[in-house]
C-alpha atoms as a PDB file:
ATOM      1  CA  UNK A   1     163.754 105.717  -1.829  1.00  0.00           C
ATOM      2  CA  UNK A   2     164.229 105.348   2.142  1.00  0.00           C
ATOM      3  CA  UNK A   3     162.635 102.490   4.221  1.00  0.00           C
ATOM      4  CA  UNK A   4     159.579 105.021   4.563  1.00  0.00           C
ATOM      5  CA  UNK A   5     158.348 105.515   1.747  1.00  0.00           C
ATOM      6  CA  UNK A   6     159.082 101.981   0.627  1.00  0.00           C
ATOM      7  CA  UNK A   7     156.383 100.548   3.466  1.00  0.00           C
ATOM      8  CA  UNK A   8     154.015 103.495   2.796  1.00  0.00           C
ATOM      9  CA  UNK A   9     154.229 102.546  -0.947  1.00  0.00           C
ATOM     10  CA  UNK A  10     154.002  98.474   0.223  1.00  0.00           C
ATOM     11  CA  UNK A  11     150.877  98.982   2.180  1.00  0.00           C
ATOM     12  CA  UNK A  12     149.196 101.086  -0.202  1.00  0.00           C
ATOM     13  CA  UNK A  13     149.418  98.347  -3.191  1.00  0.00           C
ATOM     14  CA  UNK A  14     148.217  95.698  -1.022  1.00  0.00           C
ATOM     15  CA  UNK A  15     145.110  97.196   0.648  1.00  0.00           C
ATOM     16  CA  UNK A  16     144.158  98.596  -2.929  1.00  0.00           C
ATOM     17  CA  UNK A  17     144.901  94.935  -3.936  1.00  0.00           C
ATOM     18  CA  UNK A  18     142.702  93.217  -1.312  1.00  0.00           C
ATOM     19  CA  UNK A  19     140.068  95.723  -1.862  1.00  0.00           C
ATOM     20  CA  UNK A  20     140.279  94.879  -5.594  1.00  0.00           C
ATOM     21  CA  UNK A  21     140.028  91.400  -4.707  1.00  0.00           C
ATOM     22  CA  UNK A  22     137.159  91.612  -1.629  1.00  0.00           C
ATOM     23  CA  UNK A  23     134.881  92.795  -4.232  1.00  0.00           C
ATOM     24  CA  UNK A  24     135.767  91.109  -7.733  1.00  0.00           C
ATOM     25  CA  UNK A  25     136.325  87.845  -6.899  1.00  0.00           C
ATOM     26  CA  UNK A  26     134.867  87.104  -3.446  1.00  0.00           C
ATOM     27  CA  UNK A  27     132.137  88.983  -4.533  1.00  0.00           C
ATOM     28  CA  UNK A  28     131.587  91.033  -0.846  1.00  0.00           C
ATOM     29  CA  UNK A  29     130.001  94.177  -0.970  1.00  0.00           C
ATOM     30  CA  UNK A  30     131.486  97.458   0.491  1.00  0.00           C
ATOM     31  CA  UNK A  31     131.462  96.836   4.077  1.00  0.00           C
ATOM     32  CA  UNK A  32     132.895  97.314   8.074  1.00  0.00           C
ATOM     33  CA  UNK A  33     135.726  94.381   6.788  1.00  0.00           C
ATOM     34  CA  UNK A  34     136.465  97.054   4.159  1.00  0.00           C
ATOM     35  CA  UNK A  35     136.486  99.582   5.942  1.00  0.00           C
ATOM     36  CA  UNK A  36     138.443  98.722   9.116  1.00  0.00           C
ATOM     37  CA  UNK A  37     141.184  97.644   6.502  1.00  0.00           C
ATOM     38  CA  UNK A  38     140.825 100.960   5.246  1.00  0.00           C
ATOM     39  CA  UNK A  39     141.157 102.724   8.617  1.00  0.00           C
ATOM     40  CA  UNK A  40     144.268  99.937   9.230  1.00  0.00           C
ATOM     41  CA  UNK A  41     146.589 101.099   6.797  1.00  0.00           C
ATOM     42  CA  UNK A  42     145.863 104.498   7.255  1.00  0.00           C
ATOM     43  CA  UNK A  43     147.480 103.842  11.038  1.00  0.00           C
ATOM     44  CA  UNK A  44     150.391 102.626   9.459  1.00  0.00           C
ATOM     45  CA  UNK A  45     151.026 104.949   7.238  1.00  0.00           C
ATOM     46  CA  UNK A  46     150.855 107.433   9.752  1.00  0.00           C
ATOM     47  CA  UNK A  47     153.126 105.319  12.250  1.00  0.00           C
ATOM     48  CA  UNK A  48     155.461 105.634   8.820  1.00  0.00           C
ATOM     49  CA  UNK A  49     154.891 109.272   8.552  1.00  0.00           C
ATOM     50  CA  UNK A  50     155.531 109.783  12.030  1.00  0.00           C
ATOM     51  CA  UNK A  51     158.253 107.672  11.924  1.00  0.00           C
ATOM     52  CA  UNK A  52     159.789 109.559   9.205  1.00  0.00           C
ATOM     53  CA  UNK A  53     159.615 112.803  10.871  1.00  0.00           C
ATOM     54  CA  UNK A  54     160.969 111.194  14.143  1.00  0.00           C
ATOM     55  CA  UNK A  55     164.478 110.296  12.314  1.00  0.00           C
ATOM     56  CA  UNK A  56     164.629 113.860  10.752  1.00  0.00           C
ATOM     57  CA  UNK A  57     164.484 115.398  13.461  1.00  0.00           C
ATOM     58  CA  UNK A  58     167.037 113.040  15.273  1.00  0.00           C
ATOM     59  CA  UNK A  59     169.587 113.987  12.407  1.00  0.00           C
END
């Protein structure tokens, strides 16, 4: 697995885990703090992805 997918994979887990744990055991409902963390890791994700394609292409 390269250094791409590995972050991709990374950031996924935690904002699932923090959204797990916004709502369980701090008790917040679904909200802007949810959703800008949401709209966070999908920008880096995408800086992976484009990342990714960057080094492809390079090779």
């Amino acid at each position: 697995m390269n250094k791409y997918n590995k972050n991709i994979l990374a950031i996924t887990i935690i904002t699932i885990f923090t959204l797990i744990l916004m709502t369980t055991w701090l008790d917040l409902n679904f909200g802007y703090t949810q959703i800008l963390l949401i709209i966070a890791a999908a920008y880096a994700v995408n800086l992976n992805i484009k990342g990714f394609k960057e080094k492809q292409r390079e090779s």
